[in-house]
Protein backbone atom coordinates (compact mmCIF):
# COMPACT_ATOMS: atom_id res chain seq x y z
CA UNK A 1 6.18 26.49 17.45
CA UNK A 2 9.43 25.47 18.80
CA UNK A 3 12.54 26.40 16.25
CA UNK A 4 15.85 24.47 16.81
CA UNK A 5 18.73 26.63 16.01
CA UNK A 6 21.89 23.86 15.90
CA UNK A 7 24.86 26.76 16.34
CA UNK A 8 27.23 24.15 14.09
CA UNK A 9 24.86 24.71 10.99
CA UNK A 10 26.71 27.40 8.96
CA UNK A 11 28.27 27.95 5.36
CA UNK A 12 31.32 26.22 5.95
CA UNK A 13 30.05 22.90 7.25
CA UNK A 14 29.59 20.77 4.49
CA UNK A 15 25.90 20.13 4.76
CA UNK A 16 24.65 23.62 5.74
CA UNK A 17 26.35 24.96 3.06
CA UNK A 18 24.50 22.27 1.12
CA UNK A 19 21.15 23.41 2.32
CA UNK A 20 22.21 27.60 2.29
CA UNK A 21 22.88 27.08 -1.80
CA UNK A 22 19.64 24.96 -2.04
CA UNK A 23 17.58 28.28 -0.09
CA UNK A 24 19.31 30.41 -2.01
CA UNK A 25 18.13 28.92 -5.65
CA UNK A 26 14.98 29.29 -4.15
CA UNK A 27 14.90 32.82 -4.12
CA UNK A 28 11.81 34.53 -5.14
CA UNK A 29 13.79 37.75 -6.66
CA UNK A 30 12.86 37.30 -9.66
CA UNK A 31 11.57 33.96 -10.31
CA UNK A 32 13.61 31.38 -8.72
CA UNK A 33 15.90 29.70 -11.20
CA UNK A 34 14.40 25.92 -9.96
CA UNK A 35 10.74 27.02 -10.88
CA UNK A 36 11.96 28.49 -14.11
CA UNK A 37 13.98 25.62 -15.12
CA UNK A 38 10.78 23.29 -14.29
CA UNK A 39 8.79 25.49 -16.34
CA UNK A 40 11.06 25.25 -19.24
CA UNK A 41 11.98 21.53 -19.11
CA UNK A 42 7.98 20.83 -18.63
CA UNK A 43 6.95 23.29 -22.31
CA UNK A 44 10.27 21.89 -23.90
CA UNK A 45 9.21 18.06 -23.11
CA UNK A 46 5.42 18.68 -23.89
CA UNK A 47 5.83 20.17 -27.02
CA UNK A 48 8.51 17.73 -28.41
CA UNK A 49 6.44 14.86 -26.94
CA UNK A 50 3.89 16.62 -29.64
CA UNK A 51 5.53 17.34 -32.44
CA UNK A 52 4.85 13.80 -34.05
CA UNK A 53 1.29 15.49 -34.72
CA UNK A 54 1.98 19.27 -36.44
CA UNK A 55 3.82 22.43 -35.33
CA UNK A 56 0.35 24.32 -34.56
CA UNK A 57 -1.20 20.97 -32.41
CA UNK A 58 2.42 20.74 -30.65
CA UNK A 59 2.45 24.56 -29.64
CA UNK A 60 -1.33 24.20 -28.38
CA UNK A 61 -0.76 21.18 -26.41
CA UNK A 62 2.28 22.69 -24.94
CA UNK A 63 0.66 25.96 -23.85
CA UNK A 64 -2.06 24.08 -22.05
CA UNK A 65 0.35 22.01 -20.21
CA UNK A 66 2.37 24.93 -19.26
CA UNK A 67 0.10 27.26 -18.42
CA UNK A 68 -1.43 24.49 -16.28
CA UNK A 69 2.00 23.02 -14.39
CA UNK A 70 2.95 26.87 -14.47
CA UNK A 71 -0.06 27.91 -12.32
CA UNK A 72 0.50 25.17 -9.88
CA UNK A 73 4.02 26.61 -9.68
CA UNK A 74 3.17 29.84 -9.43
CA UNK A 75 0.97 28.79 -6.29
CA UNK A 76 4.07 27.04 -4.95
CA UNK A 77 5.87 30.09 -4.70
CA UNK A 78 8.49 29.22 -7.05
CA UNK A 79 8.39 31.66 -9.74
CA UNK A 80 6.88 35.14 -9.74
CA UNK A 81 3.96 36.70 -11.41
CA UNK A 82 6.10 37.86 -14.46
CA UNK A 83 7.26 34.76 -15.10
CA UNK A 84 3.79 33.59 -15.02
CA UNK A 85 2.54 36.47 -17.57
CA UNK A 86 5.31 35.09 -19.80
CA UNK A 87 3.74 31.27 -19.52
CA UNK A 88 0.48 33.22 -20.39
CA UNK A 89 1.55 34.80 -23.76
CA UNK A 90 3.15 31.28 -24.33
CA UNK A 91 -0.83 29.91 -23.84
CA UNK A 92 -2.40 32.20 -25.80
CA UNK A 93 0.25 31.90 -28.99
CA UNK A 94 -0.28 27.94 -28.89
CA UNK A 95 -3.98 28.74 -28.90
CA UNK A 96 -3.66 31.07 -31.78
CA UNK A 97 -1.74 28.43 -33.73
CA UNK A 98 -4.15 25.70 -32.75
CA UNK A 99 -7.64 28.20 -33.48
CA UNK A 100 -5.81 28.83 -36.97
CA UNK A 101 -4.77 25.66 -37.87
CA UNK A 102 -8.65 24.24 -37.17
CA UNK A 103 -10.30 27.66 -39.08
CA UNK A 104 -8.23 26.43 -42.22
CA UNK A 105 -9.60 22.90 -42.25
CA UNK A 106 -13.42 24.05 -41.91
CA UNK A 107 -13.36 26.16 -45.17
């Protein structure tokens, strides 16, 4: 594979500057801050896009989404494996809410 390097690409042109900020949000330190704000704006908008039904329903419906937009991010390479643990706790509290919301309607 051939790789063009263009010598009048650098920080202080305008556009390469542009495109060095734009690499460097996408760092995988820690979890890149795009794939973390993605992952926040997607649980925040799920579970208020849910919370017409009740609190336990919204935070089940919100940890499936997540944990399912999260794992295609994580598989992106835009956030890390910690970050993804964290989307996993958020899964398994929604489910908690949702199993014990549904056990108190059986009895």
């Amino acid at each position: 594979m051939v790789v063009f390097n263009d010598p009048n690409i650098t920080s202080d042109n305008l556009i390469g500057g542009f495109f060095s900020w734009i690499s460097s949000i996408l760092d995988l330190g820690g979890g890149s801050m795009l794939g973390i704000g993605l992952v926040l704006v997607i649980g925040m908008v799920s579970f208020i896009a849910s919370k017409e039904y009740s609190y336990d329903r919204a935070m089940g419906v919100s940890g499936i989404i997540t944990l399912v937009t999260g794992f295609i991010i994580l598989r992106l390479g835009w956030i890390s494996n910690q970050i993804f643990i964290l989307i996993c706790i958020w899964f398994v509290i929604g489910l908690y809410f949702l199993v014990k919301e549904r056990g108190g309607e059986e009895m």
